[in-house]
N, C-alpha and C. Protein backbone atom coordinates (compact mmCIF):
# COMPACT_ATOMS: atom_id res chain seq x y z
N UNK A 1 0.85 -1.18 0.00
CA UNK A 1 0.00 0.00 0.00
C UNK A 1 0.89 1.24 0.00
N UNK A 2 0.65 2.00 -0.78
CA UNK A 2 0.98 3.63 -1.00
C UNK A 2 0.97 4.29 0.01
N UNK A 3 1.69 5.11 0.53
CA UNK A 3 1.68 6.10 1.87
C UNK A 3 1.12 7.56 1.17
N UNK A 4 0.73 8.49 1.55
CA UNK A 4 0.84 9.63 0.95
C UNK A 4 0.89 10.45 2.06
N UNK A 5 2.02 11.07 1.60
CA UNK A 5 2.55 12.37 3.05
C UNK A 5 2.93 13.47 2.37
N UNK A 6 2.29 14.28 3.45
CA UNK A 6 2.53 15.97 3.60
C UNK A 6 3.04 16.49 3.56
N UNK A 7 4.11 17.58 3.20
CA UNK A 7 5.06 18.42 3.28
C UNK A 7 4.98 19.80 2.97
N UNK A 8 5.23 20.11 3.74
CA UNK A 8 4.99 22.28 3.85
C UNK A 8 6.57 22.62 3.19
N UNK A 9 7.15 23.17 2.44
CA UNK A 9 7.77 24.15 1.71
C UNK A 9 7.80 25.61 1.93
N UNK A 10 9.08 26.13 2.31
CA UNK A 10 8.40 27.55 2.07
C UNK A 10 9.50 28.13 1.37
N UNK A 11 9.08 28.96 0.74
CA UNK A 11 10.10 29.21 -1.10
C UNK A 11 10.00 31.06 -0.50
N UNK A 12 11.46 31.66 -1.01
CA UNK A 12 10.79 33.13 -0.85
C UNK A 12 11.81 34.06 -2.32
N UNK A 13 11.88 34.79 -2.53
CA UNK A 13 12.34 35.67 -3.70
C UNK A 13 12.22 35.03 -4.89
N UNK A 14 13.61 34.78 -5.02
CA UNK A 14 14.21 34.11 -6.22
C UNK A 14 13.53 32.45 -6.59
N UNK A 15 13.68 31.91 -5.50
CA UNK A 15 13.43 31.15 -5.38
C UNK A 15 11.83 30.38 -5.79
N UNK A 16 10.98 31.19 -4.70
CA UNK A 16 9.58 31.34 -5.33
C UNK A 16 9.07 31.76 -6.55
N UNK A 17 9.86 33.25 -7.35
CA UNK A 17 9.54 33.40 -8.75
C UNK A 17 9.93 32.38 -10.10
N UNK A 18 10.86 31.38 -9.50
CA UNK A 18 11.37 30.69 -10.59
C UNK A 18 10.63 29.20 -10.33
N UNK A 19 9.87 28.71 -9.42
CA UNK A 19 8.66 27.80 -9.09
C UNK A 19 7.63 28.22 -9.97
N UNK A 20 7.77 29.28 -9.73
CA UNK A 20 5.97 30.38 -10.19
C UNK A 20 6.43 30.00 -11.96
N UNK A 21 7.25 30.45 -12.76
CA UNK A 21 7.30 30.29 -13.99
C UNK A 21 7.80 29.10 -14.51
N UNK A 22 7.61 28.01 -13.82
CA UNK A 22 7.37 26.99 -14.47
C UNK A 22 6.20 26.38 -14.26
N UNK A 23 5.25 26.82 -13.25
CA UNK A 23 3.60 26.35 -12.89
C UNK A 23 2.99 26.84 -13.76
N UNK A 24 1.64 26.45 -14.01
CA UNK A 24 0.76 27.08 -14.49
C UNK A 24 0.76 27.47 -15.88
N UNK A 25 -0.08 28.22 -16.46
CA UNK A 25 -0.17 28.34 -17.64
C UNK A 25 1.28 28.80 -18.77
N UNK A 26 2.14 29.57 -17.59
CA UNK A 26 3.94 30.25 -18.08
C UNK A 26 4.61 28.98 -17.91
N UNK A 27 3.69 27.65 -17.40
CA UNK A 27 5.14 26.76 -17.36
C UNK A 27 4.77 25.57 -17.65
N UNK A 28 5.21 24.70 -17.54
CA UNK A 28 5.58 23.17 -17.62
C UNK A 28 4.33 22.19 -16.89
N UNK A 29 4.35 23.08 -15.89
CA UNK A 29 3.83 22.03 -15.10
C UNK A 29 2.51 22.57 -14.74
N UNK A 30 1.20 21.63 -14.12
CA UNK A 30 0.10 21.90 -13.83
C UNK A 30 0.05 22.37 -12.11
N UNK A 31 0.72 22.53 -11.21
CA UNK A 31 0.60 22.57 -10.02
C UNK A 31 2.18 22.37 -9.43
N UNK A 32 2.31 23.31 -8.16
CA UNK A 32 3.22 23.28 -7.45
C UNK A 32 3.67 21.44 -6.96
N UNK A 33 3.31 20.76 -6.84
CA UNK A 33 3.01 19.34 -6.89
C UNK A 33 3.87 18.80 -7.52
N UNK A 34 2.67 18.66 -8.81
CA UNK A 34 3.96 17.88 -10.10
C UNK A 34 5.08 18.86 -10.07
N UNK A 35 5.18 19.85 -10.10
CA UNK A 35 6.48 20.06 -10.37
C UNK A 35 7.79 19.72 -9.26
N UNK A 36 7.20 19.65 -8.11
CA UNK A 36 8.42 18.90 -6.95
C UNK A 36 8.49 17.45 -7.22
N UNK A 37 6.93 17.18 -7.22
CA UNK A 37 7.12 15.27 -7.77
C UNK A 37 8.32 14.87 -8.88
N UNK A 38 8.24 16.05 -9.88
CA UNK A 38 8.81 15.40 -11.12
C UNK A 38 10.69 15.35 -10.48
N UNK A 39 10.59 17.02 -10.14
CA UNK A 39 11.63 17.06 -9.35
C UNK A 39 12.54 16.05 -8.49
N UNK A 40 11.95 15.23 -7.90
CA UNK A 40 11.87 14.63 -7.33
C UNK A 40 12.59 13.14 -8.02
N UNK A 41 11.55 13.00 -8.73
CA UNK A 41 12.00 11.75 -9.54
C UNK A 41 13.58 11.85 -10.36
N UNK A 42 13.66 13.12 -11.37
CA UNK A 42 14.81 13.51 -11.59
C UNK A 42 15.80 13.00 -10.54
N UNK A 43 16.30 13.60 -9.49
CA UNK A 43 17.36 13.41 -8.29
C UNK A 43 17.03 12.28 -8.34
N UNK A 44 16.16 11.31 -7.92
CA UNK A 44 16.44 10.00 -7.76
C UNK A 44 16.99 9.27 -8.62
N UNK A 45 16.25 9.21 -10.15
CA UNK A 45 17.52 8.90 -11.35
C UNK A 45 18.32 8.93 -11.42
N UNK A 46 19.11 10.40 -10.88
CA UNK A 46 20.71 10.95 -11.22
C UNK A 46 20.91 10.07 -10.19
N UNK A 47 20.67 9.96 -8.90
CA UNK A 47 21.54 9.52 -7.73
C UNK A 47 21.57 7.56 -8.04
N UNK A 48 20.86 7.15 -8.67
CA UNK A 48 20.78 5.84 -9.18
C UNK A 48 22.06 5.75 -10.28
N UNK A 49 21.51 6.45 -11.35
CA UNK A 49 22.64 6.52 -12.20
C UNK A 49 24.12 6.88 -12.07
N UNK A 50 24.40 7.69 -10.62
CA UNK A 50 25.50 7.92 -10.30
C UNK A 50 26.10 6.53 -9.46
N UNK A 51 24.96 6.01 -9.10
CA UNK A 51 25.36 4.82 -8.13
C UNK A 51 26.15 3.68 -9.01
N UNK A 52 25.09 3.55 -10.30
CA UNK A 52 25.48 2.47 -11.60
C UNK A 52 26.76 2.93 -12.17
N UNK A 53 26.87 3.83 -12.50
CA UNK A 53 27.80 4.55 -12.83
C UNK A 53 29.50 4.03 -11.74
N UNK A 54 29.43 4.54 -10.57
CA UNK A 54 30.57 4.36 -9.74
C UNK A 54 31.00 2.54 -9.89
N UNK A 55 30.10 1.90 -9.54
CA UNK A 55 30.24 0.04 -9.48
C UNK A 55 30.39 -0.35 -11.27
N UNK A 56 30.17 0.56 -12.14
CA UNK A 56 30.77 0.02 -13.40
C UNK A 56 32.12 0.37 -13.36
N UNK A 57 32.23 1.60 -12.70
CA UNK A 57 33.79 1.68 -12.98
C UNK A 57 34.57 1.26 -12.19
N UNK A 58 33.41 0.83 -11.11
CA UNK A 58 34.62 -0.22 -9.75
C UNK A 58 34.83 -1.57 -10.69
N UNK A 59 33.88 -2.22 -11.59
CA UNK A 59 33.80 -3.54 -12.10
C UNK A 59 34.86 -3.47 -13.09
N UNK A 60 34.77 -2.59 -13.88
CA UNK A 60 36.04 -1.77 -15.01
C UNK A 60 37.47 -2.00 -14.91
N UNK A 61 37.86 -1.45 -13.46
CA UNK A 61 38.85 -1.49 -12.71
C UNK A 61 39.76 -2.96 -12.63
N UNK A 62 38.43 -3.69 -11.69
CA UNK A 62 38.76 -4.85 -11.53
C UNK A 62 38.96 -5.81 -12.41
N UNK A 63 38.40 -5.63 -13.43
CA UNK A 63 38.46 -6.77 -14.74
C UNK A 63 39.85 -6.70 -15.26
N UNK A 64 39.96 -5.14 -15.38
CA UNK A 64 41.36 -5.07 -16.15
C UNK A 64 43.02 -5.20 -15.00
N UNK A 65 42.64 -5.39 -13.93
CA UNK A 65 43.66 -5.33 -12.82
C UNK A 65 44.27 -6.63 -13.00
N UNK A 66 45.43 -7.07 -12.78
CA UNK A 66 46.13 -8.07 -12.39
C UNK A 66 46.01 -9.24 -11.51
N UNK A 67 45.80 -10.15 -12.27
CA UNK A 67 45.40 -11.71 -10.75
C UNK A 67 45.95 -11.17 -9.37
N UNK A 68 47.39 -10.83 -9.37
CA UNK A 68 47.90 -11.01 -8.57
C UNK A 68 47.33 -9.82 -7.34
N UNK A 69 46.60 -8.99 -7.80
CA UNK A 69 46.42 -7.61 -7.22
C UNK A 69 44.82 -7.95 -6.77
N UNK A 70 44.44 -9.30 -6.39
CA UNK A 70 42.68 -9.37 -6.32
C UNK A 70 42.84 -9.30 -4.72
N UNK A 71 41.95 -9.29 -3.87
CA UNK A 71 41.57 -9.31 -2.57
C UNK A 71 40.75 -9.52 -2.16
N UNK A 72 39.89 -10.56 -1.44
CA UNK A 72 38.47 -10.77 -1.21
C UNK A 72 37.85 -9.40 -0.27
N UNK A 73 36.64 -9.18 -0.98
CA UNK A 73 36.09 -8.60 -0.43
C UNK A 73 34.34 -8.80 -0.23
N UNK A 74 33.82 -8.42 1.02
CA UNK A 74 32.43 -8.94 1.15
C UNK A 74 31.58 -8.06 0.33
N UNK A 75 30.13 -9.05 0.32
CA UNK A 75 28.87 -8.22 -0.57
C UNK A 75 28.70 -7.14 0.56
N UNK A 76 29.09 -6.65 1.67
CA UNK A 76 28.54 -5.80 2.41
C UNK A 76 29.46 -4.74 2.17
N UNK A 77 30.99 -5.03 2.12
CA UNK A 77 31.88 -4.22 1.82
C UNK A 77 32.12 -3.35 0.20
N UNK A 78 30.97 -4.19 -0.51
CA UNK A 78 31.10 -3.64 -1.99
C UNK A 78 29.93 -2.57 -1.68
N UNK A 79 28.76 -3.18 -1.31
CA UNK A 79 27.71 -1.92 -1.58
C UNK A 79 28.07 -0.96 -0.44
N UNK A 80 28.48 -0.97 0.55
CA UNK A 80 28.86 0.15 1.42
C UNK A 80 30.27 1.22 0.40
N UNK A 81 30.64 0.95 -0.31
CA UNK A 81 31.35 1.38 -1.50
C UNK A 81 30.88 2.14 -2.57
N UNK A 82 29.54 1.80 -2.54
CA UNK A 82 28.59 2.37 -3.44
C UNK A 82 27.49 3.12 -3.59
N UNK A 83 27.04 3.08 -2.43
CA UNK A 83 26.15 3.76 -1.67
C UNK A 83 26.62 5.04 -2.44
N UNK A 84 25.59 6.04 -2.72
CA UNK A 84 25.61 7.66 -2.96
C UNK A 84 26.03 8.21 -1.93
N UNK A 85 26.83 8.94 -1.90
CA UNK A 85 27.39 10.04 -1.40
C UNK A 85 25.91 10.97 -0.72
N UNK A 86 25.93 11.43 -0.15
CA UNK A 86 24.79 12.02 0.62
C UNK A 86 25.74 13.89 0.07
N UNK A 87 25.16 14.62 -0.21
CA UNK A 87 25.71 15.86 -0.71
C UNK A 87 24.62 17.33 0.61
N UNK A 88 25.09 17.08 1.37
CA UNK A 88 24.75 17.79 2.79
C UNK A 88 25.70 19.16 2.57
């Protein structure tokens, strides 16, 4: 089952006029809503694709590396490797 939750925003100058012209009839989008939803979805893509992205080039790495240079490492120790960067 679907959750659906609430969230208050509060936008002011710059910030708010450049929301405003992409809503509504000047913009893209039908409602303050879709346009964070879509928002939304975007960042999650990139941060997926950045994720796929890093473990291809960890896999990259490793293919072309030397027998002698391998090291076991755990499934816990690879995705803790891969995990997105949190950008705080």
């Amino acid at each position: 089952m679907r959750r659906t939750t609430t969230m208050t925003v509060r936008l002011s100058g710059s910030l708010s006029e450049f929301v405003s012209a992409n809503v509504g009839e000047a913009g893209d989008y039908e409602s303050v809503s879709e346009y964070i939803r879509d928002l939304i979805r975007r960042d999650k893509t990139r941060l997926e694709r950045e994720a796929f992205e890093r473990l291809k080039a960890e896999l990259e790495r490793a293919f072309s590396a030397p027998d002698d240079s391998y090291h076991p490492l755990s499934a816990a120790e690879i995705i803790a490797k891969n995990r997105p960067q949190s950008s705080t």
